[in-house]
PDB file of N, CA and C in Angstrom:
ATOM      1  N   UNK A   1    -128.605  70.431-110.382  1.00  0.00           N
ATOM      2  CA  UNK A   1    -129.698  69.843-109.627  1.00  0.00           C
ATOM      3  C   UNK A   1    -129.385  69.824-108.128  1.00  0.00           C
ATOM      4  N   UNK A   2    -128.071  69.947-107.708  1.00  0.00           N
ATOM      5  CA  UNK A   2    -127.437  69.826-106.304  1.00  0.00           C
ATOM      6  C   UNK A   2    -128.226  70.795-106.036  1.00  0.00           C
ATOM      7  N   UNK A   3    -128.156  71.765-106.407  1.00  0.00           N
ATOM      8  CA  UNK A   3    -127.849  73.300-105.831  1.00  0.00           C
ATOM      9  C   UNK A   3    -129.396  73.488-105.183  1.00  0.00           C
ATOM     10  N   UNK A   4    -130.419  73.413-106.134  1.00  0.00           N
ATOM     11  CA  UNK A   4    -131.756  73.052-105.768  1.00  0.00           C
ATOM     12  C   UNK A   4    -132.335  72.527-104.573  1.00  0.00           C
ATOM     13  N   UNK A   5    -131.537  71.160-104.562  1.00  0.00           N
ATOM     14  CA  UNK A   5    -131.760  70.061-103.284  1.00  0.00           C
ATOM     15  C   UNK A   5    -131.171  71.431-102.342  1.00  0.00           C
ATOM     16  N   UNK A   6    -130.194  71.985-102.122  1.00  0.00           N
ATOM     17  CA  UNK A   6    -129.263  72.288-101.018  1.00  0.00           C
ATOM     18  C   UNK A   6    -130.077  73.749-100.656  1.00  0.00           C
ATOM     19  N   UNK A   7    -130.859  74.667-101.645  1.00  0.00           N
ATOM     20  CA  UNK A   7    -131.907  75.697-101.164  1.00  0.00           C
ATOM     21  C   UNK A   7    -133.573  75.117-101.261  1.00  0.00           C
ATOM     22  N   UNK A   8    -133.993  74.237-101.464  1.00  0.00           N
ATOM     23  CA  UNK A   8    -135.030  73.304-100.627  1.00  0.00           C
ATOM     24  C   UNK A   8    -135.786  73.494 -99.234  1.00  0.00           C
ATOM     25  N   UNK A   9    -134.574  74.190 -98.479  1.00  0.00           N
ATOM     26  CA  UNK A   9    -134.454  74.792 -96.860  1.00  0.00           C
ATOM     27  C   UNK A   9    -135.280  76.111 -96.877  1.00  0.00           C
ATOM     28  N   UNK A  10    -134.572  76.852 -98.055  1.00  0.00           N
ATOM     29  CA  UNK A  10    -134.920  78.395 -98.439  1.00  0.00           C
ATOM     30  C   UNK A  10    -136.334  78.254 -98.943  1.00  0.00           C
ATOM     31  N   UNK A  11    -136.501  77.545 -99.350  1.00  0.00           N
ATOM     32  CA  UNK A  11    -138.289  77.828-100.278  1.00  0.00           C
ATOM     33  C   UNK A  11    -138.872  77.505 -99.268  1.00  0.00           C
ATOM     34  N   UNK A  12    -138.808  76.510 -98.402  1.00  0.00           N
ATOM     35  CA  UNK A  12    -139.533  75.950 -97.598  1.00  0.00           C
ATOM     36  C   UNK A  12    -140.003  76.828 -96.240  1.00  0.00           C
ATOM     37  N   UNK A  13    -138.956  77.581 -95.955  1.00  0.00           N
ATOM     38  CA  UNK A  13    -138.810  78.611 -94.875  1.00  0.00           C
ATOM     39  C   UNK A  13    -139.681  79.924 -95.409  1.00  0.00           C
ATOM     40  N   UNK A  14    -139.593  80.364 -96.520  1.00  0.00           N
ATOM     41  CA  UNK A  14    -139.498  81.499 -97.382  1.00  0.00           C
ATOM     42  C   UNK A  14    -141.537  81.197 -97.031  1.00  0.00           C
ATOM     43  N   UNK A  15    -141.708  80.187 -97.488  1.00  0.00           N
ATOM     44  CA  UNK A  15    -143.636  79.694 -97.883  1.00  0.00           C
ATOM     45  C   UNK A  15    -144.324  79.693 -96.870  1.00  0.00           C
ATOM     46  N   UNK A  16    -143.303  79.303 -95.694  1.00  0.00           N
ATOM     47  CA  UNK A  16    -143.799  79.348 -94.249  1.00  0.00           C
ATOM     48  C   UNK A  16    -144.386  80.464 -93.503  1.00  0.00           C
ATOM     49  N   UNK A  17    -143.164  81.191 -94.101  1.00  0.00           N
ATOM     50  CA  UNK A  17    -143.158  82.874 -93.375  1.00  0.00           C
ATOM     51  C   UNK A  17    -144.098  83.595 -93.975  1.00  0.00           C
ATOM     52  N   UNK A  18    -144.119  83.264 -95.620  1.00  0.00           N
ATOM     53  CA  UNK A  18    -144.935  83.978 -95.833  1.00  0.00           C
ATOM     54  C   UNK A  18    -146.527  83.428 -95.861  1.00  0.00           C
ATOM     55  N   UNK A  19    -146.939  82.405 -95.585  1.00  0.00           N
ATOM     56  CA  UNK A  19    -148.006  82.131 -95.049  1.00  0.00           C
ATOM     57  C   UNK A  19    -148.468  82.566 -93.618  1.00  0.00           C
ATOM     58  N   UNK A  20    -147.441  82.472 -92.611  1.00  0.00           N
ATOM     59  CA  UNK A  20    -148.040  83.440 -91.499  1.00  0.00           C
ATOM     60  C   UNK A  20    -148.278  84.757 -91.278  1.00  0.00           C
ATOM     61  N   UNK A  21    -147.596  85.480 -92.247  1.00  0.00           N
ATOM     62  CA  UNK A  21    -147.662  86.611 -92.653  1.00  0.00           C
ATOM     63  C   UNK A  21    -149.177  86.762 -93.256  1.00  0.00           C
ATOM     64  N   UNK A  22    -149.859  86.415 -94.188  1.00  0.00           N
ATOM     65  CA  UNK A  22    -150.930  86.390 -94.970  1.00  0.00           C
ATOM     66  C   UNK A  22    -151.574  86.276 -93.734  1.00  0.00           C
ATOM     67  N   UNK A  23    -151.297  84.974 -92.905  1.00  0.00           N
ATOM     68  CA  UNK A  23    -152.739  84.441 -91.675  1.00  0.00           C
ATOM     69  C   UNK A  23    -152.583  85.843 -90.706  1.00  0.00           C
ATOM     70  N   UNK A  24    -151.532  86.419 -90.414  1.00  0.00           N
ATOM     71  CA  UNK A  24    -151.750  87.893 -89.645  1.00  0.00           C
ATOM     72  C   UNK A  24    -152.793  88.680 -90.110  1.00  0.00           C
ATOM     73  N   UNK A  25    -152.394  89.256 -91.526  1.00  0.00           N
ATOM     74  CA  UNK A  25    -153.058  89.988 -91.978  1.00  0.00           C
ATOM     75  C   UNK A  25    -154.480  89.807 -92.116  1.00  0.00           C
ATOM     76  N   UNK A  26    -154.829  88.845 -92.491  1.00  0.00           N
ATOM     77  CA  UNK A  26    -156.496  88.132 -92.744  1.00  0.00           C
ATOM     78  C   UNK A  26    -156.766  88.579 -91.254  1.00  0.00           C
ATOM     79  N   UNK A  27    -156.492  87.885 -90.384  1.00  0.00           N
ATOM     80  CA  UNK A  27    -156.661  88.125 -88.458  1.00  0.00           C
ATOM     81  C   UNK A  27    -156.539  89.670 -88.339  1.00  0.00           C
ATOM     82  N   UNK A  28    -155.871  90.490 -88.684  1.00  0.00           N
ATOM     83  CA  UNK A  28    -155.904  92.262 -88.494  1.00  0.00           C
ATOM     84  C   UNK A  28    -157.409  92.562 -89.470  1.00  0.00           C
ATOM     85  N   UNK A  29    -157.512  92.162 -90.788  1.00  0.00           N
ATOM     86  CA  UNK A  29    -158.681  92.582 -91.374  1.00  0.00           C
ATOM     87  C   UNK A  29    -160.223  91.939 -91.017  1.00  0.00           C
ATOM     88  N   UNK A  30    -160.390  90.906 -89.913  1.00  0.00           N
ATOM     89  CA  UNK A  30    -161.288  90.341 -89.126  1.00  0.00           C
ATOM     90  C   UNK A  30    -161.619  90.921 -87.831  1.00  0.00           C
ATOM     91  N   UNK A  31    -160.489  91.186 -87.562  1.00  0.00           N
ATOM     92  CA  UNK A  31    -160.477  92.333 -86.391  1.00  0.00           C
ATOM     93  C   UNK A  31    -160.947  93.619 -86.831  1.00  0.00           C
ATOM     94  N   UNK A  32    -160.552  94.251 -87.588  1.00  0.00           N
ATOM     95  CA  UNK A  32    -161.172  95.457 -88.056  1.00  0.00           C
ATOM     96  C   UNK A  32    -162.326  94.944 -88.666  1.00  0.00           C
ATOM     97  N   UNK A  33    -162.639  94.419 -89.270  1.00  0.00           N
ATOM     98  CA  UNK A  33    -164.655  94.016 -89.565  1.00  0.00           C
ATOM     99  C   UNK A  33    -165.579  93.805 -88.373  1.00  0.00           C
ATOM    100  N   UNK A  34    -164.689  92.957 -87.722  1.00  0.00           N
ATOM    101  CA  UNK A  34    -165.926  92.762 -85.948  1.00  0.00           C
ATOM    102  C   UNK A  34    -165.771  94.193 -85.614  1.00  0.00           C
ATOM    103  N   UNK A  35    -164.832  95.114 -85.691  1.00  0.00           N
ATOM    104  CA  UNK A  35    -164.901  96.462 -84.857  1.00  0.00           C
ATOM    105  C   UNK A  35    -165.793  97.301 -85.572  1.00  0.00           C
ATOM    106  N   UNK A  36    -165.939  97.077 -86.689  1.00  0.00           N
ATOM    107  CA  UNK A  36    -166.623  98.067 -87.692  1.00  0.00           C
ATOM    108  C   UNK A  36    -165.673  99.177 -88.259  1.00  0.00           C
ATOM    109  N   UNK A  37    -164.696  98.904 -88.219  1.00  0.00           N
ATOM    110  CA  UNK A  37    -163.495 100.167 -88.610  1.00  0.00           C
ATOM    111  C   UNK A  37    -162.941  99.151 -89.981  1.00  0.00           C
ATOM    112  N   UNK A  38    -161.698 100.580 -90.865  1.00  0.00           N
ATOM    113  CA  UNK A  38    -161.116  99.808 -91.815  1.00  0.00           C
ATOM    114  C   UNK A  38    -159.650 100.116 -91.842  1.00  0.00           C
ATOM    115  N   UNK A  39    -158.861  98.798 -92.056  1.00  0.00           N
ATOM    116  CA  UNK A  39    -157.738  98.614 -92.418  1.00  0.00           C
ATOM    117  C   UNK A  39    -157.127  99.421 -92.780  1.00  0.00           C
ATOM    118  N   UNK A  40    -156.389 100.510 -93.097  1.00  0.00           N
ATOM    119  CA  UNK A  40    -155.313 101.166 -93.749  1.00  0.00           C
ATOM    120  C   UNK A  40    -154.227 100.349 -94.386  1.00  0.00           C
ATOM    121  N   UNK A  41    -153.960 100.390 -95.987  1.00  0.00           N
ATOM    122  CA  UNK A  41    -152.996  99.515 -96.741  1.00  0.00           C
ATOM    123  C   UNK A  41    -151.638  99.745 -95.702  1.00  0.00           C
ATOM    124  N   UNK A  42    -151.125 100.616 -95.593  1.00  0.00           N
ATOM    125  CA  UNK A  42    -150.167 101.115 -94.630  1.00  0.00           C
ATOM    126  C   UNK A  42    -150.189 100.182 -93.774  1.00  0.00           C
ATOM    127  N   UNK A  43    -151.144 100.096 -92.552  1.00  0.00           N
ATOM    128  CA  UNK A  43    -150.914  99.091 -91.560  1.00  0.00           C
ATOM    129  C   UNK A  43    -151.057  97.594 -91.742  1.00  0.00           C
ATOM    130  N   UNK A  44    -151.490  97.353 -92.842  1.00  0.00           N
ATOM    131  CA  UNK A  44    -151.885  96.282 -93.428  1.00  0.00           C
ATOM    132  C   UNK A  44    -149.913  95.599 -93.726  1.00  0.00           C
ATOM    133  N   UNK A  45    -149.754  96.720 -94.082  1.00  0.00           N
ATOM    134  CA  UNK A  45    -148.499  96.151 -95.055  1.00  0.00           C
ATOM    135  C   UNK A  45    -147.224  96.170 -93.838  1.00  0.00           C
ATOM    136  N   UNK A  46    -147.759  96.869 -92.755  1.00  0.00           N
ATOM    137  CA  UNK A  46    -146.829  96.873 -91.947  1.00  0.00           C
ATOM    138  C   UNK A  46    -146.918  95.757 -91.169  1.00  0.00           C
ATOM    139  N   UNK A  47    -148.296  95.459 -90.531  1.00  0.00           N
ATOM    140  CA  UNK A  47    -148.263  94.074 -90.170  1.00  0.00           C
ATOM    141  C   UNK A  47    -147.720  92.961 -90.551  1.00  0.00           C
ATOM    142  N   UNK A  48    -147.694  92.886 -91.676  1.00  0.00           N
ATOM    143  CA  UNK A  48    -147.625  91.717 -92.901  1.00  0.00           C
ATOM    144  C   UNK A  48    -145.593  91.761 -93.010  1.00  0.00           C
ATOM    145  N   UNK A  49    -145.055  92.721 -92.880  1.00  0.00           N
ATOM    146  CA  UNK A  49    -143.756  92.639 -92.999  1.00  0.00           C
ATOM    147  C   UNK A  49    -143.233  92.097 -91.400  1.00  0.00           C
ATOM    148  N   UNK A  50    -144.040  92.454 -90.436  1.00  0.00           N
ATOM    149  CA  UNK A  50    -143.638  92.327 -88.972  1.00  0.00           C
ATOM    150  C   UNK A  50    -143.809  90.717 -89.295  1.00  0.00           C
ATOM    151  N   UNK A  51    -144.768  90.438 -89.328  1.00  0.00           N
ATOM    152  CA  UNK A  51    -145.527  88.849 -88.993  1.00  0.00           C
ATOM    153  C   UNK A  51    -143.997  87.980 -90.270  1.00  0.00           C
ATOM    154  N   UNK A  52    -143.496  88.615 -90.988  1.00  0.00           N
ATOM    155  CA  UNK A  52    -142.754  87.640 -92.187  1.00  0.00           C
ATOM    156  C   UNK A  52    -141.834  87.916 -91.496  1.00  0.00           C
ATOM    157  N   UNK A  53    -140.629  89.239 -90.583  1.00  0.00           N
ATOM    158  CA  UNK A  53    -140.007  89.012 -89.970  1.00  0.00           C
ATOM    159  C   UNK A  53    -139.821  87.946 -88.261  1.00  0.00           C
ATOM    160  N   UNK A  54    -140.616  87.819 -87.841  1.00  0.00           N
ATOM    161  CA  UNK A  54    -140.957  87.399 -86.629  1.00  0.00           C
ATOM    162  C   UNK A  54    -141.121  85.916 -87.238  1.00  0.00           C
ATOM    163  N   UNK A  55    -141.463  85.646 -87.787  1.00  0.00           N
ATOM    164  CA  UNK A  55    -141.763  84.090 -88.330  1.00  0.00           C
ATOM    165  C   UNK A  55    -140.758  83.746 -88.759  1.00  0.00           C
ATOM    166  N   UNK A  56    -139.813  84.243 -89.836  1.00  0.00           N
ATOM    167  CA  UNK A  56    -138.684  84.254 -89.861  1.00  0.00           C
ATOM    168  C   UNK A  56    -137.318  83.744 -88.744  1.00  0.00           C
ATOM    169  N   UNK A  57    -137.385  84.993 -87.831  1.00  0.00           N
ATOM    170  CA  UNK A  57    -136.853  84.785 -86.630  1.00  0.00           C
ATOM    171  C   UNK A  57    -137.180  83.773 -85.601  1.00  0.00           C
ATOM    172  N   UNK A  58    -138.818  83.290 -85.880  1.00  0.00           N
ATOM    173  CA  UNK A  58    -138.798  81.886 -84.990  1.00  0.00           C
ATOM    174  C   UNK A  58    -138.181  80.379 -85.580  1.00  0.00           C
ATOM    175  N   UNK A  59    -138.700  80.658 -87.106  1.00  0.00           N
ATOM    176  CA  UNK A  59    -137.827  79.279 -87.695  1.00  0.00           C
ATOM    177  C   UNK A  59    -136.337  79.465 -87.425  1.00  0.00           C
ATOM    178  N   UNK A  60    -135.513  80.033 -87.597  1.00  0.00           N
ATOM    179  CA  UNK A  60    -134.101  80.426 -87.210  1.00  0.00           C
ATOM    180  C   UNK A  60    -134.147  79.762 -85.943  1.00  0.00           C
ATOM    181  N   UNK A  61    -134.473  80.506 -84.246  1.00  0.00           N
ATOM    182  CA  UNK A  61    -134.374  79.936 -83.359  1.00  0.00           C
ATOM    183  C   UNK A  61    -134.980  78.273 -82.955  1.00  0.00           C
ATOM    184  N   UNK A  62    -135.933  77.618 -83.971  1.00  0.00           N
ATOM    185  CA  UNK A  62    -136.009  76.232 -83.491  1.00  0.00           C
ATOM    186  C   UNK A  62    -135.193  75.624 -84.482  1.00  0.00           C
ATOM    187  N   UNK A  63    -134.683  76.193 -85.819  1.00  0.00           N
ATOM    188  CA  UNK A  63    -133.580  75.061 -86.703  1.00  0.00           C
ATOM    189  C   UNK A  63    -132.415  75.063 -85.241  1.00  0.00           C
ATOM    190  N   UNK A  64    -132.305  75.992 -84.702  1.00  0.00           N
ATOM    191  CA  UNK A  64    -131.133  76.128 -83.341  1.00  0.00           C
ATOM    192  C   UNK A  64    -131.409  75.200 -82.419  1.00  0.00           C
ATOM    193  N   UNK A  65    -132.673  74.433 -82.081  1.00  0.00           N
ATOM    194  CA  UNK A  65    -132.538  73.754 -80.855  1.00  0.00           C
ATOM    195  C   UNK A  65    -132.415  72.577 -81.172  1.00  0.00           C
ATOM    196  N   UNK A  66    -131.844  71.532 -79.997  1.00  0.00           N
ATOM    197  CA  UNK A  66    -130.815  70.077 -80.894  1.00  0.00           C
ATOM    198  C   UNK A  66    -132.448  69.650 -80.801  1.00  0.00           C
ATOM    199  N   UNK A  67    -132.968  68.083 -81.743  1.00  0.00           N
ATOM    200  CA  UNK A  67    -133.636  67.192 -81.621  1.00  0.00           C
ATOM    201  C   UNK A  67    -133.467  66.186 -81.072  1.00  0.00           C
ATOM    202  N   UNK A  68    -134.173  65.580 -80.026  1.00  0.00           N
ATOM    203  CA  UNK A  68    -134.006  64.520 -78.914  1.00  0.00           C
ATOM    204  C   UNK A  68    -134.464  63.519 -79.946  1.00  0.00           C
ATOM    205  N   UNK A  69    -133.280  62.284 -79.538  1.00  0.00           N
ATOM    206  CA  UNK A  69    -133.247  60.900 -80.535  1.00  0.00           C
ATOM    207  C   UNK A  69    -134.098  60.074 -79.731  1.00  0.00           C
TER     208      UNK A  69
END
């Protein structure tokens, strides 16, 4: 049950990322509907890996900054 509590961090990070990831993609396929053009799965999927890395990389840099008491 420790072990759980102690990756808690990981799911939590993991749901994050991949929720901004999803909100990219929805925002690229809204963008392509107002333009009148369509999505390519390709760019779709490329977005969607950028937006889970980059989200990623921002939770990393604010677990890094101290919290003022």
């Amino acid at each position: 049950m420790r072990i759980l509590y102690e990756l808690s961090w990981l799911w939590k990070t993991l749901g994050i990322a991949l929720a901004a990831a999803v909100l990219c993609v929805v925002c690229a396929m809204l963008i392509c509907k107002a333009k009148k053009k369509r999505l390519s799965k390709k760019a779709a999927a490329i977005i969607g890996v950028a937006a889970f890395v980059a989200a990623i990389l921002v939770i990393i840099v604010i677990a890094q900054t101290p919290m003022p008491l």
